[in-house]
PDB file of N, CA and C in Angstrom:
ATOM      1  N   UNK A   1      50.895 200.303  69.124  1.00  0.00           N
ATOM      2  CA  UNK A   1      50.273 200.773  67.927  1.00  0.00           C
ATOM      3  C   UNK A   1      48.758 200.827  68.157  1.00  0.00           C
ATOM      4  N   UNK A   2      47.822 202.083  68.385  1.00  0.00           N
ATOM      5  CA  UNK A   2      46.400 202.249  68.191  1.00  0.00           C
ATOM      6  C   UNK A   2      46.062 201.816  66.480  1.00  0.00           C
ATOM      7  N   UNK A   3      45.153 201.177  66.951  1.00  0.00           N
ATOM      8  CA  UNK A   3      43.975 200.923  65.492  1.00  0.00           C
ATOM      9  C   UNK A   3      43.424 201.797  65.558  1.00  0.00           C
ATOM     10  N   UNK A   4      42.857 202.063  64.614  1.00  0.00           N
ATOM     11  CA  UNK A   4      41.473 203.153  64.464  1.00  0.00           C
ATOM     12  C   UNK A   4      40.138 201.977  64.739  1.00  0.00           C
ATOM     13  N   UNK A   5      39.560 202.582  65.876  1.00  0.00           N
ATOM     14  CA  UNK A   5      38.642 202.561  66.109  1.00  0.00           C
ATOM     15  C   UNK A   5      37.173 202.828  65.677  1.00  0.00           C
ATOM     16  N   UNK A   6      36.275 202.174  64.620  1.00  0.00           N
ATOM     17  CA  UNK A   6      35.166 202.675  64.385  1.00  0.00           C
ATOM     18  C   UNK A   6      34.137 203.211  65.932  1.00  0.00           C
ATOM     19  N   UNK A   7      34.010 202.220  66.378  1.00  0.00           N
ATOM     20  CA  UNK A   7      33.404 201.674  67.356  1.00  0.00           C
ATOM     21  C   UNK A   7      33.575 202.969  68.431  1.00  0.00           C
ATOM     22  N   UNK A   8      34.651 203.285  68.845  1.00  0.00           N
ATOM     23  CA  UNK A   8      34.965 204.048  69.866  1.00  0.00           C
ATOM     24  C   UNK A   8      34.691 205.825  69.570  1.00  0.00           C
ATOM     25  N   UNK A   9      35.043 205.565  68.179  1.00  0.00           N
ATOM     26  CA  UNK A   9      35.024 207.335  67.790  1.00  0.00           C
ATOM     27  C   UNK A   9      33.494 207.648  67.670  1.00  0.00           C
ATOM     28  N   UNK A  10      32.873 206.640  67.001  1.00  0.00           N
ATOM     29  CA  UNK A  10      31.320 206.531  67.440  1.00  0.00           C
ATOM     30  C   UNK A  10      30.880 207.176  68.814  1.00  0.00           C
ATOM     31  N   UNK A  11      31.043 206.403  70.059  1.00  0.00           N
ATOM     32  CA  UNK A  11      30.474 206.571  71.145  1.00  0.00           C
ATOM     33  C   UNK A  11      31.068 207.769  71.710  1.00  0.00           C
ATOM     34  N   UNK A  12      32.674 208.157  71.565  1.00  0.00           N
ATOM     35  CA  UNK A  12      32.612 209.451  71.470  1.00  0.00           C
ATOM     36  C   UNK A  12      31.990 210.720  71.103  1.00  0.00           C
ATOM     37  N   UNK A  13      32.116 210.611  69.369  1.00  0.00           N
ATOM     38  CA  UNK A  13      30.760 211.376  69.007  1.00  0.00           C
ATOM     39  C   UNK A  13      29.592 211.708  69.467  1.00  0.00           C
ATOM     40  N   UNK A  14      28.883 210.410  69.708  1.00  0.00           N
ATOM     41  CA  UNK A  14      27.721 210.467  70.869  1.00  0.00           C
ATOM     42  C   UNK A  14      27.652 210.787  71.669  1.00  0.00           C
ATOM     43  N   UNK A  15      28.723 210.899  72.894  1.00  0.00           N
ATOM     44  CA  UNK A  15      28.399 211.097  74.010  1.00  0.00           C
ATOM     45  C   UNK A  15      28.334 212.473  74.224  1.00  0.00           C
ATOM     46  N   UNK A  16      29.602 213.345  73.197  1.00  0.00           N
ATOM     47  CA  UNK A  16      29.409 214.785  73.140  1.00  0.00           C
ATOM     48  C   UNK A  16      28.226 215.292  72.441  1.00  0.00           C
ATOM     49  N   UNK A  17      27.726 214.601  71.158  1.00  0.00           N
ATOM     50  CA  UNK A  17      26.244 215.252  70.774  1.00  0.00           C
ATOM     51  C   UNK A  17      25.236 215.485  72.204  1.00  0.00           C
ATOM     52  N   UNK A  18      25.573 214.233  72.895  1.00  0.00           N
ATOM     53  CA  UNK A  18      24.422 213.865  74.140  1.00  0.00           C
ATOM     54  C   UNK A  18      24.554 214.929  75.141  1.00  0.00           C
ATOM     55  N   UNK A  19      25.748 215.415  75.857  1.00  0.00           N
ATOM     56  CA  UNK A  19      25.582 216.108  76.339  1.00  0.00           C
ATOM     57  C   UNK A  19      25.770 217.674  76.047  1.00  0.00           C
ATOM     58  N   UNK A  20      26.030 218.034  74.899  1.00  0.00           N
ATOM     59  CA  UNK A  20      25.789 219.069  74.644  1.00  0.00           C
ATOM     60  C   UNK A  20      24.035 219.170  74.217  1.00  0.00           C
ATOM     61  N   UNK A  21      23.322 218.387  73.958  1.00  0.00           N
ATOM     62  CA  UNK A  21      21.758 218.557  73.517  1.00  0.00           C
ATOM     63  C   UNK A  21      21.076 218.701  74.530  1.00  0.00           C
ATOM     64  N   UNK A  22      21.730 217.929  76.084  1.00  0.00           N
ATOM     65  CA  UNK A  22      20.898 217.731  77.561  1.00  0.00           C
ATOM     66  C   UNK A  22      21.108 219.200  77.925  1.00  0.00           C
ATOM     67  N   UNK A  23      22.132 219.395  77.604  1.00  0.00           N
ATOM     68  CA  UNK A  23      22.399 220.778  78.333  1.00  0.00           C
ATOM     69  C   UNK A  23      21.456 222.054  77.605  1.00  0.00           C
ATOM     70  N   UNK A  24      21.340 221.980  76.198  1.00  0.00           N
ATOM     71  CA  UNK A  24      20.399 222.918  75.644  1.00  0.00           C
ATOM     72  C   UNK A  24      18.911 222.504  76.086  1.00  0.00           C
ATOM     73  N   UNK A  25      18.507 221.360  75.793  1.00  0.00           N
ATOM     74  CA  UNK A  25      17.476 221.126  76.356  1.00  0.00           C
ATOM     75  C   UNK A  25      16.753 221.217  77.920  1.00  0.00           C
ATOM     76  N   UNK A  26      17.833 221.358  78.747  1.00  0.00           N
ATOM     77  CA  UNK A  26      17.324 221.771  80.016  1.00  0.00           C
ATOM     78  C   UNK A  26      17.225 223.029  79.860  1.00  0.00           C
ATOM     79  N   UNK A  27      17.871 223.847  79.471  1.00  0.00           N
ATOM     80  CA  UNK A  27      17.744 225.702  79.453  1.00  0.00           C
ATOM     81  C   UNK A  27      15.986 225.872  78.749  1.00  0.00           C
ATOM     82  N   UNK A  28      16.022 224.672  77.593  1.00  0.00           N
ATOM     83  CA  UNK A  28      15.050 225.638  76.792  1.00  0.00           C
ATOM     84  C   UNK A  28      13.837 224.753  77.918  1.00  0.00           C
ATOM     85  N   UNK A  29      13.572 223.751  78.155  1.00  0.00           N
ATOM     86  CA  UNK A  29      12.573 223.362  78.926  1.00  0.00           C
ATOM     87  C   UNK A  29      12.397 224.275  80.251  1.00  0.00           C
ATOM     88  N   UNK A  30      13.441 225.056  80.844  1.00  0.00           N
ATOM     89  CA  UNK A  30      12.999 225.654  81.991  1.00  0.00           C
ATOM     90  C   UNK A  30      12.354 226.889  81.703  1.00  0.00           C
ATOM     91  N   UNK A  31      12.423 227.485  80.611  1.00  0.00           N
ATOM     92  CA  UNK A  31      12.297 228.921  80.079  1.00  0.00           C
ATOM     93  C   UNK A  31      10.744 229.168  80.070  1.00  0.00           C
ATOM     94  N   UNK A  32      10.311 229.461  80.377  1.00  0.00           N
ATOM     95  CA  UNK A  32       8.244 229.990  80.408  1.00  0.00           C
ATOM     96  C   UNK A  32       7.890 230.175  78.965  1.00  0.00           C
ATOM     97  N   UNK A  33       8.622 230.675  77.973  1.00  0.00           N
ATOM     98  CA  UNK A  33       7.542 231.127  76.719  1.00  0.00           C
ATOM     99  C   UNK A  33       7.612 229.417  76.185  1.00  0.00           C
ATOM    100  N   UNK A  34       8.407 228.171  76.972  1.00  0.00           N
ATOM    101  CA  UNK A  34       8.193 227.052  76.152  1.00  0.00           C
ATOM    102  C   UNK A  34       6.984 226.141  77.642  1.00  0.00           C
ATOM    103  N   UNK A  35       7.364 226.515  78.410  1.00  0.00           N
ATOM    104  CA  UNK A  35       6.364 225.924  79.108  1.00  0.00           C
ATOM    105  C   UNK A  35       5.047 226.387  79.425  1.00  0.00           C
ATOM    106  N   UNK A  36       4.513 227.470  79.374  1.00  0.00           N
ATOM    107  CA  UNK A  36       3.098 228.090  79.559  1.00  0.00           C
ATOM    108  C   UNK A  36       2.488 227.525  78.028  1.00  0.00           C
ATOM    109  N   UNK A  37       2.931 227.388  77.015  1.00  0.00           N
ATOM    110  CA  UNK A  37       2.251 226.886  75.711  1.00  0.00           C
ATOM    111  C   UNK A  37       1.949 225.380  75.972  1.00  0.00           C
ATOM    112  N   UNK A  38       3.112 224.559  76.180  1.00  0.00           N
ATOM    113  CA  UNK A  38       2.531 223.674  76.790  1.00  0.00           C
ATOM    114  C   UNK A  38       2.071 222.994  77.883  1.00  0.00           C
ATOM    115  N   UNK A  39       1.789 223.845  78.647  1.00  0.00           N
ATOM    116  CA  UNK A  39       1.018 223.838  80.128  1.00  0.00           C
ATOM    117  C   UNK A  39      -0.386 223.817  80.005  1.00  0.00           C
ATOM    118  N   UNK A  40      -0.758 224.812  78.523  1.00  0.00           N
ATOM    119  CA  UNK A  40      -2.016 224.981  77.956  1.00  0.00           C
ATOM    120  C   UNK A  40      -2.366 223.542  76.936  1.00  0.00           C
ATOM    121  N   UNK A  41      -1.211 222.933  76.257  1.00  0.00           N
ATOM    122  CA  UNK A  41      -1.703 222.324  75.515  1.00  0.00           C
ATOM    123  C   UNK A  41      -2.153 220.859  76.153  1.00  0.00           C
ATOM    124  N   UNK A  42      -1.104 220.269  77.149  1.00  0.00           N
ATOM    125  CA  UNK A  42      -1.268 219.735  78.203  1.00  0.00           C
ATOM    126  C   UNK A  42      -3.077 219.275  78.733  1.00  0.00           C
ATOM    127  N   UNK A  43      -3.268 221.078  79.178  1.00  0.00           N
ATOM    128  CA  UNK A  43      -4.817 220.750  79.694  1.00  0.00           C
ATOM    129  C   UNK A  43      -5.727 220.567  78.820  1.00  0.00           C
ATOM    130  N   UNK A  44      -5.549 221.039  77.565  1.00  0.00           N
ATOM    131  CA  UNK A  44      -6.750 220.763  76.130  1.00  0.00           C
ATOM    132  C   UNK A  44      -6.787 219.582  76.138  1.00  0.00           C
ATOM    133  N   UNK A  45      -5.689 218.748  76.015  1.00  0.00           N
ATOM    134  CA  UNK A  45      -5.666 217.544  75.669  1.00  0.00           C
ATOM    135  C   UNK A  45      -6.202 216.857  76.491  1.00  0.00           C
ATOM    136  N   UNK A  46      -6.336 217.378  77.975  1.00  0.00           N
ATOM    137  CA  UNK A  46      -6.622 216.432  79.171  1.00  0.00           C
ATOM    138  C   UNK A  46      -8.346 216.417  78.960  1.00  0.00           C
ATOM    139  N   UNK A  47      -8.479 217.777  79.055  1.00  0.00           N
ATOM    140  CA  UNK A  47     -10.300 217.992  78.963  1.00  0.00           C
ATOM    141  C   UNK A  47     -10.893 217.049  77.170  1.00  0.00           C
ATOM    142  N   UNK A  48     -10.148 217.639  75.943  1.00  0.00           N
ATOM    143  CA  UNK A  48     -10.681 216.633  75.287  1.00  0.00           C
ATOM    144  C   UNK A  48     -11.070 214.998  75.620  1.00  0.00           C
ATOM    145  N   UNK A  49      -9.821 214.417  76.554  1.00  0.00           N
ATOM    146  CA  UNK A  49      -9.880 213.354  76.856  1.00  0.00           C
ATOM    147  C   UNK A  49     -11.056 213.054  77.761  1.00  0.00           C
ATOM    148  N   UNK A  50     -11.230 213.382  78.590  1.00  0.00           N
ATOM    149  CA  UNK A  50     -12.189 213.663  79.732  1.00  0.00           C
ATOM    150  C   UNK A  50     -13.570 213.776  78.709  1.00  0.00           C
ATOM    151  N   UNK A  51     -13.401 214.844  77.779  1.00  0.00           N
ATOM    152  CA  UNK A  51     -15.008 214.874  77.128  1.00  0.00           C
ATOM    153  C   UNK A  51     -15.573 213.660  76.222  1.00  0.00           C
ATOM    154  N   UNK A  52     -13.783 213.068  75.859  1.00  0.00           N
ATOM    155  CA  UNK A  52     -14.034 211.652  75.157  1.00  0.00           C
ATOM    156  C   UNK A  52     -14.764 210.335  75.850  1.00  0.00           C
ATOM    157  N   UNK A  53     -14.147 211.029  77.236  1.00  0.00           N
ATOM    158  CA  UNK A  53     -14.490 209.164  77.802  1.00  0.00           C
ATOM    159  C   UNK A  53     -16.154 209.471  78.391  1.00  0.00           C
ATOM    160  N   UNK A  54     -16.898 210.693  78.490  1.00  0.00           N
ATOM    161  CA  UNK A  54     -17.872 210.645  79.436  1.00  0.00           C
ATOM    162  C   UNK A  54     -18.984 210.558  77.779  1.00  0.00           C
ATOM    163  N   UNK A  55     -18.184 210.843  76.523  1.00  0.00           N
ATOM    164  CA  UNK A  55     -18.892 210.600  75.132  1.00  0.00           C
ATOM    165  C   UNK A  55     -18.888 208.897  75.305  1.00  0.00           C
ATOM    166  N   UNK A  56     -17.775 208.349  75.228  1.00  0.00           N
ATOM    167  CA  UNK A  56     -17.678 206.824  75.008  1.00  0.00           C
ATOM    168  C   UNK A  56     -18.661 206.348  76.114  1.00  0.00           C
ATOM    169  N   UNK A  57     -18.941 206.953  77.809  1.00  0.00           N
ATOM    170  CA  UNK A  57     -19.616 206.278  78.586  1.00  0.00           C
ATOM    171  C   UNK A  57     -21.065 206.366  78.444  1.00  0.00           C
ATOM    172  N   UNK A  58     -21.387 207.233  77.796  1.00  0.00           N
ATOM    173  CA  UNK A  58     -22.763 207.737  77.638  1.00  0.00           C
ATOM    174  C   UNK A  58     -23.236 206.968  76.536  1.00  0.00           C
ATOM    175  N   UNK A  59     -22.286 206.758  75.735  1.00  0.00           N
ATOM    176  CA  UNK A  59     -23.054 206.002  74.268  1.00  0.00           C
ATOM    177  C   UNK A  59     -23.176 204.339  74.883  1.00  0.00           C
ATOM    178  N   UNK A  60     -22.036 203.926  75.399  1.00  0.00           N
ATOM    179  CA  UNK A  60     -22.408 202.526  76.531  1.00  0.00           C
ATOM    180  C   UNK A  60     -23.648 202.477  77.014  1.00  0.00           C
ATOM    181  N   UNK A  61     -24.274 203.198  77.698  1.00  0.00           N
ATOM    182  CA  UNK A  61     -24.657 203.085  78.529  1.00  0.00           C
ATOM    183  C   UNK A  61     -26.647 203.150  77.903  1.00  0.00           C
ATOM    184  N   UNK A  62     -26.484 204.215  77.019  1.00  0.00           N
ATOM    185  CA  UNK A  62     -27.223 204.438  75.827  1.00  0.00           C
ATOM    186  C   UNK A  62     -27.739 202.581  75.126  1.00  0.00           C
ATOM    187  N   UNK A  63     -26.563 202.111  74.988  1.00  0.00           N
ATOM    188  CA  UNK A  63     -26.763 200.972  74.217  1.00  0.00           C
ATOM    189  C   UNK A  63     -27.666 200.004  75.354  1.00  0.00           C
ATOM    190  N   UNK A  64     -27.624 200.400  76.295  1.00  0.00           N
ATOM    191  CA  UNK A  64     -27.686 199.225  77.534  1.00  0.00           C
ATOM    192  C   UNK A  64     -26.477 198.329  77.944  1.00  0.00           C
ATOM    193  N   UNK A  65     -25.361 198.662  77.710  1.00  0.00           N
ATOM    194  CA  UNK A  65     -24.168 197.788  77.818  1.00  0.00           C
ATOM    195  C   UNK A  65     -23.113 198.427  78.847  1.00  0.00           C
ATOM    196  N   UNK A  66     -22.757 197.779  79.469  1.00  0.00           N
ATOM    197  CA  UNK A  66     -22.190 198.394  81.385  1.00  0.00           C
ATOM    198  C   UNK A  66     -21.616 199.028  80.360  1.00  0.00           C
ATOM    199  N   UNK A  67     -20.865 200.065  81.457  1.00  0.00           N
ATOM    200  CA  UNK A  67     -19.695 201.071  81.111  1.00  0.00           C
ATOM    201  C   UNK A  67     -18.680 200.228  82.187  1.00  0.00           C
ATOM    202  N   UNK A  68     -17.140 200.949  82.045  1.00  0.00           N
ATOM    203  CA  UNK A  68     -16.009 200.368  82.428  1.00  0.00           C
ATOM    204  C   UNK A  68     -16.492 200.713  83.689  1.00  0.00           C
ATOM    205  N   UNK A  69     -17.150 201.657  84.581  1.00  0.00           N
ATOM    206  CA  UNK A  69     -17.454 202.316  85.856  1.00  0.00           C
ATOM    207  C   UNK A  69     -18.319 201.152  86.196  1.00  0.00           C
ATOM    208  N   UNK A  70     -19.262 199.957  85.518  1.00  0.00           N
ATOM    209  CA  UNK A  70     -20.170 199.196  86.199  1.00  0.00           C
ATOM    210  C   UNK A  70     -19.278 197.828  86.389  1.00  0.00           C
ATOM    211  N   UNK A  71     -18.897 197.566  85.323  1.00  0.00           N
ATOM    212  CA  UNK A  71     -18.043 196.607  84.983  1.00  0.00           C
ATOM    213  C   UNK A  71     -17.136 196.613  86.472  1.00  0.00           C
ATOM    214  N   UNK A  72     -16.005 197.581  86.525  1.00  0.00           N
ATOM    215  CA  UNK A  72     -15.381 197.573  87.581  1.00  0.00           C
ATOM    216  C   UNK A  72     -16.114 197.201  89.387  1.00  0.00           C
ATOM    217  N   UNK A  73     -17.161 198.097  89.362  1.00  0.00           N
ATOM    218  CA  UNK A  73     -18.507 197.569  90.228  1.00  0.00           C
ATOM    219  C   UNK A  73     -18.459 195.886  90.138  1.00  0.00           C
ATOM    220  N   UNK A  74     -18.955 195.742  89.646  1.00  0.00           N
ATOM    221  CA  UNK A  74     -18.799 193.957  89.434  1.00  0.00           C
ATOM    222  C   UNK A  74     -17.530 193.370  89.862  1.00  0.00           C
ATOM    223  N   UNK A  75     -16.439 193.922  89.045  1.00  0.00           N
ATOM    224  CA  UNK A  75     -15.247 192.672  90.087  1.00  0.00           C
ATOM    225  C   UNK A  75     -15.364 193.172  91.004  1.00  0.00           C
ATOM    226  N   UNK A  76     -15.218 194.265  91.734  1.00  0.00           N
ATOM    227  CA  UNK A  76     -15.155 194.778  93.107  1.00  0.00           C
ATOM    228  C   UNK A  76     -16.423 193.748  94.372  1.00  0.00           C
ATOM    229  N   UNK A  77     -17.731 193.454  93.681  1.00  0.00           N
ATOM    230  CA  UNK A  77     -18.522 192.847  94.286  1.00  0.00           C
ATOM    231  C   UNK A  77     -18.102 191.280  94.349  1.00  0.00           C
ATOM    232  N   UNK A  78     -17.489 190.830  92.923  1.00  0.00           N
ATOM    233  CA  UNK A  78     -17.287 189.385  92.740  1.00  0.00           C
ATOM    234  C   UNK A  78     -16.048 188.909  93.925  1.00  0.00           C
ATOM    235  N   UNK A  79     -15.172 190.129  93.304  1.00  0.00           N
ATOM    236  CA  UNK A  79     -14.370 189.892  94.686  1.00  0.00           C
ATOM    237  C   UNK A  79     -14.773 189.770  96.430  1.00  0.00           C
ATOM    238  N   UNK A  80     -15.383 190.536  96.791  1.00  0.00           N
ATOM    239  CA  UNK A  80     -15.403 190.162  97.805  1.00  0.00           C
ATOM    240  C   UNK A  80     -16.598 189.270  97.674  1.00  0.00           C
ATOM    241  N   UNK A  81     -17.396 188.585  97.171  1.00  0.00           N
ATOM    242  CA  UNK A  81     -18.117 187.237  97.405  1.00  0.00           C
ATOM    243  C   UNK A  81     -17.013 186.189  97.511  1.00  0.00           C
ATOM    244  N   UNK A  82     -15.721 186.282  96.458  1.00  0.00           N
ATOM    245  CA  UNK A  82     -14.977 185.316  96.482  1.00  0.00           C
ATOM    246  C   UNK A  82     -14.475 185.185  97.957  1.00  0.00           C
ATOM    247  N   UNK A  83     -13.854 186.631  98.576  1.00  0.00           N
ATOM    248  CA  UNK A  83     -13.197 186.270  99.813  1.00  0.00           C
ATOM    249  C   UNK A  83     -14.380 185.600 100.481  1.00  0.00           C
ATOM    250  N   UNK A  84     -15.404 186.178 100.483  1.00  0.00           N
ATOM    251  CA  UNK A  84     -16.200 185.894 101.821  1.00  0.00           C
ATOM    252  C   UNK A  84     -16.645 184.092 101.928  1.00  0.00           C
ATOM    253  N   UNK A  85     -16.720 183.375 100.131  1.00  0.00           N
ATOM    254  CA  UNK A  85     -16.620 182.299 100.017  1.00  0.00           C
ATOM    255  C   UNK A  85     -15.628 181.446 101.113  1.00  0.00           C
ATOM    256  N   UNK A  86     -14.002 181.878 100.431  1.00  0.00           N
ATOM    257  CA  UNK A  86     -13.310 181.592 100.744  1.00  0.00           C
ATOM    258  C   UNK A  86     -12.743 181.006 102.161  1.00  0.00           C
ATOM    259  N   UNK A  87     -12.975 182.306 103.397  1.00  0.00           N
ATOM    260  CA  UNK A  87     -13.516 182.058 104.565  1.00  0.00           C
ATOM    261  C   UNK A  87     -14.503 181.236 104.972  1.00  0.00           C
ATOM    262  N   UNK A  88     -15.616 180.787 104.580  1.00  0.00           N
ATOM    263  CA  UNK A  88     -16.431 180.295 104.815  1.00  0.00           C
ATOM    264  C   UNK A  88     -16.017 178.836 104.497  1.00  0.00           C
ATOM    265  N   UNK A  89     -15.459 178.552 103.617  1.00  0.00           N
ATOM    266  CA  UNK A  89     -14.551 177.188 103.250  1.00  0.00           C
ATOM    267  C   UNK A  89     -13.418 176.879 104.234  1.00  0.00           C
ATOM    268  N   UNK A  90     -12.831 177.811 105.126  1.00  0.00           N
ATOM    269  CA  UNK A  90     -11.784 177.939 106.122  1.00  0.00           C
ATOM    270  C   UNK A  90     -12.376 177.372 107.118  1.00  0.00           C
ATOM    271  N   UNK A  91     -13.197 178.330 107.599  1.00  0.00           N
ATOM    272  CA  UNK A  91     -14.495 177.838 108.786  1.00  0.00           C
ATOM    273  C   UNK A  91     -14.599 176.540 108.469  1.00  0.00           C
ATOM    274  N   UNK A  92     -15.392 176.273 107.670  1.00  0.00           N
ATOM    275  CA  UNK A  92     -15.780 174.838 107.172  1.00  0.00           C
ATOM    276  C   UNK A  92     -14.513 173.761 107.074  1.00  0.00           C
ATOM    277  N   UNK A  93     -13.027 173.348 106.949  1.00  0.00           N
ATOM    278  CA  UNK A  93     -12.593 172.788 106.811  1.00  0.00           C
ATOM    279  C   UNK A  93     -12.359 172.617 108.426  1.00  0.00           C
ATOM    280  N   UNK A  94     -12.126 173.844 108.832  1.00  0.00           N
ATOM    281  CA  UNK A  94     -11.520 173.527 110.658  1.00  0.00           C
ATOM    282  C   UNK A  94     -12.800 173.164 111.163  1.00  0.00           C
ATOM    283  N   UNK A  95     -13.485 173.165 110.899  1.00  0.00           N
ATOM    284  CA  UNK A  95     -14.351 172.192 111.776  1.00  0.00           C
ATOM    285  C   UNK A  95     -14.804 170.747 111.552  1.00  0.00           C
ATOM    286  N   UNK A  96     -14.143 170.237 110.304  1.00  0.00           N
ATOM    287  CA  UNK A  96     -14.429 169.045 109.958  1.00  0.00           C
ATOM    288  C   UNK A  96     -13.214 168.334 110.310  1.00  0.00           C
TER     289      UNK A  96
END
């Protein structure tokens, strides 16, 4: 004797919504009048971004306050003082 299944007729359901939507959705994603629109919108967004961060670095920098570009400068330097510490503590232990 089968029960009725909530559970199962569910994931059935689903799995056919799922692949019948993958399958439309690959056709319409390969098609050009949907990808050249957003190929364009893509790069707006990239250059706004780009015009945002060299706005955000300029007003930093304006203030007198590092930008993420000096900041990064700094660990990059701190770091290697640390290694070069570090070694120098190496040296120093093998010879004691």
């Amino acid at each position: 004797m089968n029960a009725f299944n909530p559970w199962e007729s569910y994931k059935k359901l689903f799995y056919t919504w799922e692949a019948a939507t993958a399958t439309y959705l690959e056709q319409l994603l390969r098609n050009p009048l949907v990808l050249q629109p957003a190929g364009g919108l893509l790069t707006a967004v990239m250059k706004a971004k780009a015009a945002t961060d060299q706005a955000r670095t300029s007003w930093w920098g304006n203030m007198g306050l590092p930008t993420k570009r000096d900041q990064e400068r700094t660990l990059h330097k701190l770091n290697q003082l640390e290694s070069r510490l570090m070694d120098l503590e190496e040296r120093l232990a093998e010879r004691s």
